[in-house]
Protein backbone atom coordinates (compact mmCIF):
# COMPACT_ATOMS: atom_id res chain seq x y z
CA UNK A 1 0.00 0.00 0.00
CA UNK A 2 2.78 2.03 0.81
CA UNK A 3 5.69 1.72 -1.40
CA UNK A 4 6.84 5.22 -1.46
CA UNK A 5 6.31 6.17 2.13
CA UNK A 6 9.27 3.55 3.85
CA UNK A 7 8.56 5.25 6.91
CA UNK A 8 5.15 4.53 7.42
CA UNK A 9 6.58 0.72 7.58
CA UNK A 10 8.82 2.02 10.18
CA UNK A 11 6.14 3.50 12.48
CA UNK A 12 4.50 0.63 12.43
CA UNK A 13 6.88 -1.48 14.26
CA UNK A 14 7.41 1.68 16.72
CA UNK A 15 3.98 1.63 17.73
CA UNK A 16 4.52 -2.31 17.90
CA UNK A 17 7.39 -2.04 20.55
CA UNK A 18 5.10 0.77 22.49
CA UNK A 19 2.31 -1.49 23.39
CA UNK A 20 3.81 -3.34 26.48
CA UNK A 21 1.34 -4.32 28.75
CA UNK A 22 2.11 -5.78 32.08
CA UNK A 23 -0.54 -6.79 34.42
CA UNK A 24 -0.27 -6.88 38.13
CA UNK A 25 -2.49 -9.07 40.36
CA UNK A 26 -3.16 -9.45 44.28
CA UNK A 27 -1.64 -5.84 44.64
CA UNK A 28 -4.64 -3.73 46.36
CA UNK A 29 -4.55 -0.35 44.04
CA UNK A 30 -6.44 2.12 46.38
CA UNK A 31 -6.89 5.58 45.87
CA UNK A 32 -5.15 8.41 47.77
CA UNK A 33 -7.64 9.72 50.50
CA UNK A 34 -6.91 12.91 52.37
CA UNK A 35 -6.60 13.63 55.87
CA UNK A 36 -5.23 16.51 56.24
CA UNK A 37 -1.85 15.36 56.84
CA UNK A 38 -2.54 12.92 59.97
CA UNK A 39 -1.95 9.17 59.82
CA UNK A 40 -4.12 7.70 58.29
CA UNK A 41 -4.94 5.04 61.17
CA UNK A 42 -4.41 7.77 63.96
CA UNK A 43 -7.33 9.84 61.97
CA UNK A 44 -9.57 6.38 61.26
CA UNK A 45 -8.89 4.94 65.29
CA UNK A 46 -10.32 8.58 66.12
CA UNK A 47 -13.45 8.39 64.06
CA UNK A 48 -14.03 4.97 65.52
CA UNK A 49 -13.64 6.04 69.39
CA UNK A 50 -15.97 8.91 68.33
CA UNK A 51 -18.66 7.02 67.44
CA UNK A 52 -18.38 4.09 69.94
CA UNK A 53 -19.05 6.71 72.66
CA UNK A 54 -21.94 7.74 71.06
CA UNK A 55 -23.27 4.86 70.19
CA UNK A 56 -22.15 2.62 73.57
CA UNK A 57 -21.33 5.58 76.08
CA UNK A 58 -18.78 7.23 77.71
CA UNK A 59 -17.82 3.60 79.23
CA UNK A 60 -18.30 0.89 77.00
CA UNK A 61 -18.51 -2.75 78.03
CA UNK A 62 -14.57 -4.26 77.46
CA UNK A 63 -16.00 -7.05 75.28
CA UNK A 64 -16.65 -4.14 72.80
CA UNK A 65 -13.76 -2.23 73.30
CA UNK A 66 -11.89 -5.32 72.44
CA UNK A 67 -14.45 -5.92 69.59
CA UNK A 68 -12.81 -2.77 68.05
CA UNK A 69 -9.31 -2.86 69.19
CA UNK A 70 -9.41 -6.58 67.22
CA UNK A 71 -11.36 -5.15 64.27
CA UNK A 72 -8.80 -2.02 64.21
CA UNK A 73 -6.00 -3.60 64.39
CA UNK A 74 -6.94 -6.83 61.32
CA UNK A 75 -8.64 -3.47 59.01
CA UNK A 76 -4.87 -1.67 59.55
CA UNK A 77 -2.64 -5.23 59.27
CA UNK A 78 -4.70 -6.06 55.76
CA UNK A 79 -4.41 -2.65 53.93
CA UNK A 80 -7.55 -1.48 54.33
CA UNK A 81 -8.13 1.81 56.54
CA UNK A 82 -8.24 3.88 53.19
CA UNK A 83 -11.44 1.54 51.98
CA UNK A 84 -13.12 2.49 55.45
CA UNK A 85 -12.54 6.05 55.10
CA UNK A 86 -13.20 6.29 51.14
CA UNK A 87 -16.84 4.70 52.08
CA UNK A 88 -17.24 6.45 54.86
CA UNK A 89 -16.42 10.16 53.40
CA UNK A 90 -19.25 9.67 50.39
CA UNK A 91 -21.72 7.78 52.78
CA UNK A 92 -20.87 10.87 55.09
CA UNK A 93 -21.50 13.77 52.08
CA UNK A 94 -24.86 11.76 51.12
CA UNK A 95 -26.29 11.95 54.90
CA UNK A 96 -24.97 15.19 55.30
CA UNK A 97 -26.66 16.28 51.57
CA UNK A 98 -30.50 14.61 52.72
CA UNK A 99 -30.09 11.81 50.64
CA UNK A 100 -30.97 8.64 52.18
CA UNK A 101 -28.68 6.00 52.45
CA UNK A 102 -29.74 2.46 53.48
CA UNK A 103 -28.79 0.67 56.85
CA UNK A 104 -26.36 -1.48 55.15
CA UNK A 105 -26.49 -5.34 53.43
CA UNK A 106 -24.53 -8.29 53.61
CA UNK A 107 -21.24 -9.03 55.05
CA UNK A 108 -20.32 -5.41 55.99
CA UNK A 109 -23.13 -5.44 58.76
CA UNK A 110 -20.72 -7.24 60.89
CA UNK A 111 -17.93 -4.61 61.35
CA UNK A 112 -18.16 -2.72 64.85
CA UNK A 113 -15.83 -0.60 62.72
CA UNK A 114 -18.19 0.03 60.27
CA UNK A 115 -20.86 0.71 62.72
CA UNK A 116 -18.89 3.00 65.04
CA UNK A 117 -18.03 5.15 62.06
CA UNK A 118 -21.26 5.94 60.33
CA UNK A 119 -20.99 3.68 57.07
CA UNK A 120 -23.54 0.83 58.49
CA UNK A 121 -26.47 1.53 60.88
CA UNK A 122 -26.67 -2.34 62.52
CA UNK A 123 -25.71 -2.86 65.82
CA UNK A 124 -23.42 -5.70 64.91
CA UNK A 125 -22.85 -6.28 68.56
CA UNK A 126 -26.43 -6.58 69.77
CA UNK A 127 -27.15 -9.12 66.93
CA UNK A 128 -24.07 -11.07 67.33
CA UNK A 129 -22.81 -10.50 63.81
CA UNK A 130 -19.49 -11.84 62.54
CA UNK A 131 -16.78 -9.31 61.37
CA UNK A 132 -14.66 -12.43 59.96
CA UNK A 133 -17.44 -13.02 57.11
CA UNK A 134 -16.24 -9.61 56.08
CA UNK A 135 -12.92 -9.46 56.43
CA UNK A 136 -10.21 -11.90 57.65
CA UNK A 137 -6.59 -12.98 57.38
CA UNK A 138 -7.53 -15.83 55.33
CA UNK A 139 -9.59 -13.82 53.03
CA UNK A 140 -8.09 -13.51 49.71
CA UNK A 141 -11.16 -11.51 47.85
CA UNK A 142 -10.90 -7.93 48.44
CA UNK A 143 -14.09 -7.03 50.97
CA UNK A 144 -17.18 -5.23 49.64
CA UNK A 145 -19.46 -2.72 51.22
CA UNK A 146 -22.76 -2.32 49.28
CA UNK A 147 -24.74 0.69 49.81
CA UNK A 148 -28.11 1.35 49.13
CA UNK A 149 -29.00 4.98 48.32
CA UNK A 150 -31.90 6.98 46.97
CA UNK A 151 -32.14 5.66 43.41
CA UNK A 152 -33.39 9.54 42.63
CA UNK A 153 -29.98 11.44 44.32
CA UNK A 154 -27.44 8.24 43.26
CA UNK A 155 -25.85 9.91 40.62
CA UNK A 156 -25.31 13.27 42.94
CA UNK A 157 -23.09 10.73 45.12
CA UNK A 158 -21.12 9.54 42.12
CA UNK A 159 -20.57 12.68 41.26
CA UNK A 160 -19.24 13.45 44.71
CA UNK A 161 -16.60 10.44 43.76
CA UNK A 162 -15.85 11.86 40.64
CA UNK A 163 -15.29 15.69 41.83
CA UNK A 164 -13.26 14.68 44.69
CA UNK A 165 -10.96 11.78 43.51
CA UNK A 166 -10.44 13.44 39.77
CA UNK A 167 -12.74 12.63 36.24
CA UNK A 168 -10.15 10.14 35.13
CA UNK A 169 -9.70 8.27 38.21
CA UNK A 170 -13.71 7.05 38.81
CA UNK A 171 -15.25 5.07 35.74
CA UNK A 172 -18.70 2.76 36.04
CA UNK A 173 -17.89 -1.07 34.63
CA UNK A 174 -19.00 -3.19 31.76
CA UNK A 175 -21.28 -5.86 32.01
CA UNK A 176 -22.08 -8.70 29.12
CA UNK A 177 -25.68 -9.46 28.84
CA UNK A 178 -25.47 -12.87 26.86
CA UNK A 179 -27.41 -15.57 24.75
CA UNK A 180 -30.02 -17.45 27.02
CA UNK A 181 -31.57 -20.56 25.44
CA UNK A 182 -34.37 -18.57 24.05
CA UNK A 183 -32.75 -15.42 22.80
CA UNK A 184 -29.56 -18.01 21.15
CA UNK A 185 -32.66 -19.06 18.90
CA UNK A 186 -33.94 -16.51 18.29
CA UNK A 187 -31.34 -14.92 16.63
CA UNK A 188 -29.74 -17.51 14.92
CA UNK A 189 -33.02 -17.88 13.17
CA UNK A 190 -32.38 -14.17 12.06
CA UNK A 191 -29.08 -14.87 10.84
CA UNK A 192 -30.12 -17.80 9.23
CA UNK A 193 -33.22 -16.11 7.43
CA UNK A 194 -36.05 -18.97 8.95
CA UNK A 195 -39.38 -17.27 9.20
CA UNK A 196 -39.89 -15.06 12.67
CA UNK A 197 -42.98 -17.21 13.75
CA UNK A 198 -41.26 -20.84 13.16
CA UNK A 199 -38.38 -19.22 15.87
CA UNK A 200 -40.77 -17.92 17.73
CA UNK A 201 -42.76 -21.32 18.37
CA UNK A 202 -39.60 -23.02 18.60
CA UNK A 203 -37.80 -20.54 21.29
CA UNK A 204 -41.26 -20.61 23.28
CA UNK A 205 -40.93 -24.40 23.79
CA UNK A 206 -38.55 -23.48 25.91
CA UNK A 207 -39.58 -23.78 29.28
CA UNK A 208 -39.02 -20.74 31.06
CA UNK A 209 -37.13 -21.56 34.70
CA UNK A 210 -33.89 -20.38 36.02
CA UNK A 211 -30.95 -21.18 34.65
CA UNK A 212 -32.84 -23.22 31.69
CA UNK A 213 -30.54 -24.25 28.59
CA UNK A 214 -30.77 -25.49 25.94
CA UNK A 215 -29.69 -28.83 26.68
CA UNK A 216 -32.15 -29.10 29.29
CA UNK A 217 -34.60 -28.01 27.26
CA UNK A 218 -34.56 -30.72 24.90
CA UNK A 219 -34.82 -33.28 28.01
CA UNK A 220 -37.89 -31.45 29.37
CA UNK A 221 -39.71 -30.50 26.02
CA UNK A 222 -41.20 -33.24 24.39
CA UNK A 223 -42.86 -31.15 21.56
CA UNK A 224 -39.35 -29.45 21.43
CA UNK A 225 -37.36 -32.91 21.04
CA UNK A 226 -39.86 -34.56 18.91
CA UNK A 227 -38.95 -31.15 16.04
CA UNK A 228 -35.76 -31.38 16.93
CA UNK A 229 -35.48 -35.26 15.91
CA UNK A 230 -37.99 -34.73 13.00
CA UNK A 231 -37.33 -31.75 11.17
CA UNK A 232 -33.50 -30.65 9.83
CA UNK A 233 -34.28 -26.94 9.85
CA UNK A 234 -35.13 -27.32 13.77
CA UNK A 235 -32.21 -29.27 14.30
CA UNK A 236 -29.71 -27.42 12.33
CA UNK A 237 -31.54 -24.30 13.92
CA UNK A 238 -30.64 -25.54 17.21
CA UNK A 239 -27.35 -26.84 16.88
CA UNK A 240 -26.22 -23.63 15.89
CA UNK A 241 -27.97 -22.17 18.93
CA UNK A 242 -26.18 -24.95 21.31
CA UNK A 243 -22.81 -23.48 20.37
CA UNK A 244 -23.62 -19.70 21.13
CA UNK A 245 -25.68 -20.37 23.97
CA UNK A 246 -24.21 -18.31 27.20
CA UNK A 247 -22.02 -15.91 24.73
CA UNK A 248 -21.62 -11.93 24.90
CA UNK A 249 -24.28 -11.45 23.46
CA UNK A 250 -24.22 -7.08 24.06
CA UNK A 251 -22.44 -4.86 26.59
CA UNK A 252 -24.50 -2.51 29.31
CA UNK A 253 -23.43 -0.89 31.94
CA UNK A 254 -23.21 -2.60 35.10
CA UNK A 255 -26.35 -0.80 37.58
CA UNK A 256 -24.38 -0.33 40.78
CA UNK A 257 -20.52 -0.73 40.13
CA UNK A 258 -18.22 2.17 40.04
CA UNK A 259 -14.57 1.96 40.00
CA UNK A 260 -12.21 4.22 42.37
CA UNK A 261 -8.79 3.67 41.08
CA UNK A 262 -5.38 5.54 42.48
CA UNK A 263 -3.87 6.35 39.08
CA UNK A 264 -5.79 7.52 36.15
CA UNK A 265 -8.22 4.20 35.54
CA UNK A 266 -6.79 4.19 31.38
CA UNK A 267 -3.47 3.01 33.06
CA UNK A 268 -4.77 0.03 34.56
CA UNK A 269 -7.85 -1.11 32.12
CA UNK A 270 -8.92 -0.27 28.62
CA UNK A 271 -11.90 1.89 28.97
CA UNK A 272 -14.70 2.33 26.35
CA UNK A 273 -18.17 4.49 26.74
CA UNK A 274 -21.41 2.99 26.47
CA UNK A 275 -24.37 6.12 25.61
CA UNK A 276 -22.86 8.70 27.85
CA UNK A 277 -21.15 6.60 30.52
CA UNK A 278 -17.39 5.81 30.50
CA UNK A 279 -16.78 1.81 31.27
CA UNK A 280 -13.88 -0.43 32.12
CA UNK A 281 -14.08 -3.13 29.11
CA UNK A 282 -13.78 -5.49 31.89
CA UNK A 283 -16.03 -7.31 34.12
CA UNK A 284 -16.08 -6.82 38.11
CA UNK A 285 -13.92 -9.83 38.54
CA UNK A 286 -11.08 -9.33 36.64
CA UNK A 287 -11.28 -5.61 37.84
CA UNK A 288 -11.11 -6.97 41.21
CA UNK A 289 -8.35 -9.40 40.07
CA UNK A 290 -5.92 -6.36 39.16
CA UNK A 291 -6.50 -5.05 42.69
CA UNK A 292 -8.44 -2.29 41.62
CA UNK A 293 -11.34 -1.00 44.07
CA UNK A 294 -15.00 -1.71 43.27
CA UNK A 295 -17.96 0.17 44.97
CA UNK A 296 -21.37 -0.78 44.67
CA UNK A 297 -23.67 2.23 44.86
CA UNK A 298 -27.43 0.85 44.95
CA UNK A 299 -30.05 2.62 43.89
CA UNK A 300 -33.70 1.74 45.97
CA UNK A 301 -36.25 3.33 45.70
């Protein structure tokens, strides 16, 4: 194509020996978060105390002073006294902005920590909750706080994230819807030009349960086995559909995720934008695989 442009040939190969990737895994990337210039521990420790005198008195029991001293002291040994005070600083601006924010869900219900600080409203104490479940020396995941907010103010939240950590450092993730049984027929029957209402009694055959598939399907469905063995169109149809069954099928935009990240997020993932939204072009898990930090923000209504 190029015979009289040599270079071009050349800069080819230099944009060749540019694209070095290097992916690191099971190194926790968390954002920077600001205190002012105290230790970060000294300044979390102090927000805990705070709010276990509120919340148990001027003289709490020892079993939950210990409670905390344990919980303080696994949070600070794992890494994690940033992730405490990134959640807590948004869950902080939404309370402090009228917009409701849930009691919390899940595992994180079990931190005193948590509790003491503001970012969970369950007394994990009174109901004998387990801070293990949510984070542990043996725990290899990184742990997750979910957090339910008002689905109408969510977005005023993430914007919170985005203003305070920097545009290029917060980014929402991908997620792949793909081909269940029914769908998989449907559109190979598009593709391979068969009549919309011959798919259509075919793909509603399909009995419609959790996790159905094709395979099972065909075991379930008489009337769906009897045109499969009968009929090569329906068989060839299905076939086909057995092969792309549980594929990408389209990417959306994952309805809670949002990832924090302590460099610019483009120097840890690929990024691409779906309508208006800026992505990750990978899923939650190998996010979370690259150490990168995942928040759920929840809308409810």
């Amino acid at each position: 194509l190029f015979p009289y442009a040599l270079e071009a040939v050349y800069n080819t190969q230099k944009i060749a020996d540019r694209c070095n990737v290097a992916f690191e895994f099971g190194k926790i990337k968390l954002p920077f978060f600001d205190t002012g210039g105290e230790d970060h521990f000294e300044f979390f420790r102090r927000k805990c105390y705070d709010g276990l005198y509120k919340k148990y008195g001027k003289t709490p029991k020892t079993n939950v002073v210990d409670r905390l001293e344990y919980e303080l002291s696994v949070i600070n040994k794992m890494g994690y006294v940033d992730y405490y005070l990134i959640v807590w600083d948004f869950i902080n601006y939404a309370k402090s902005h009228d917009i409701p924010v849930g009691p919390g869900r899940g595992s994180g219900a079990g931190s005193l920590a948590a509790y003491c600080i503001g970012i969970t409203g369950i007394d994990p104490i009174k109901y004998n909750l387990l801070f293990e479940r949510f984070l542990n020396p043996e725990r290899v995941s990184m742990p997750d706080f979910d957090v339910d907010f008002c689905y109408v103010n969510r977005q005023k939240v993430i914007d919170y994230v985005i203003e305070k950590y920097g545009e290029d450092h917060v980014a929402q993730i991908v997620t792949f819807g793909t081909m269940a049984a029914r769908a998989a027929v449907r559109d190979v029957g598009r593709a391979m030009d068969i009549p919309y209402a011959t798919c259509d009694k075919i793909a509603k055959l399909i009995p419609q349960s959790a996790g159905m598939t094709l395979e099972r399907a065909l075991e379930t469905s008489k009337e769906l086995k009897n045109l499969y063995d009968g009929a090569t169109l329906v068989k060839d149809l299905i076939d086909m559909a057995l092969k792309l069954e549980g594929m990408p099928r389209h990417a959306s935009t994952h309805a809670a995720g949002v990832v924090i990240s302590a460099g610019p997020v483009y120097t840890h993932v690929p990024l691409s934008k779906n309508d208006e939204a800026v992505v990750t072009q990978y899923t939650m898990t190998a996010l979370e695989e690259l150490g990168l930090l995942k928040m759920d923000f929840l809308g409810l209504r």
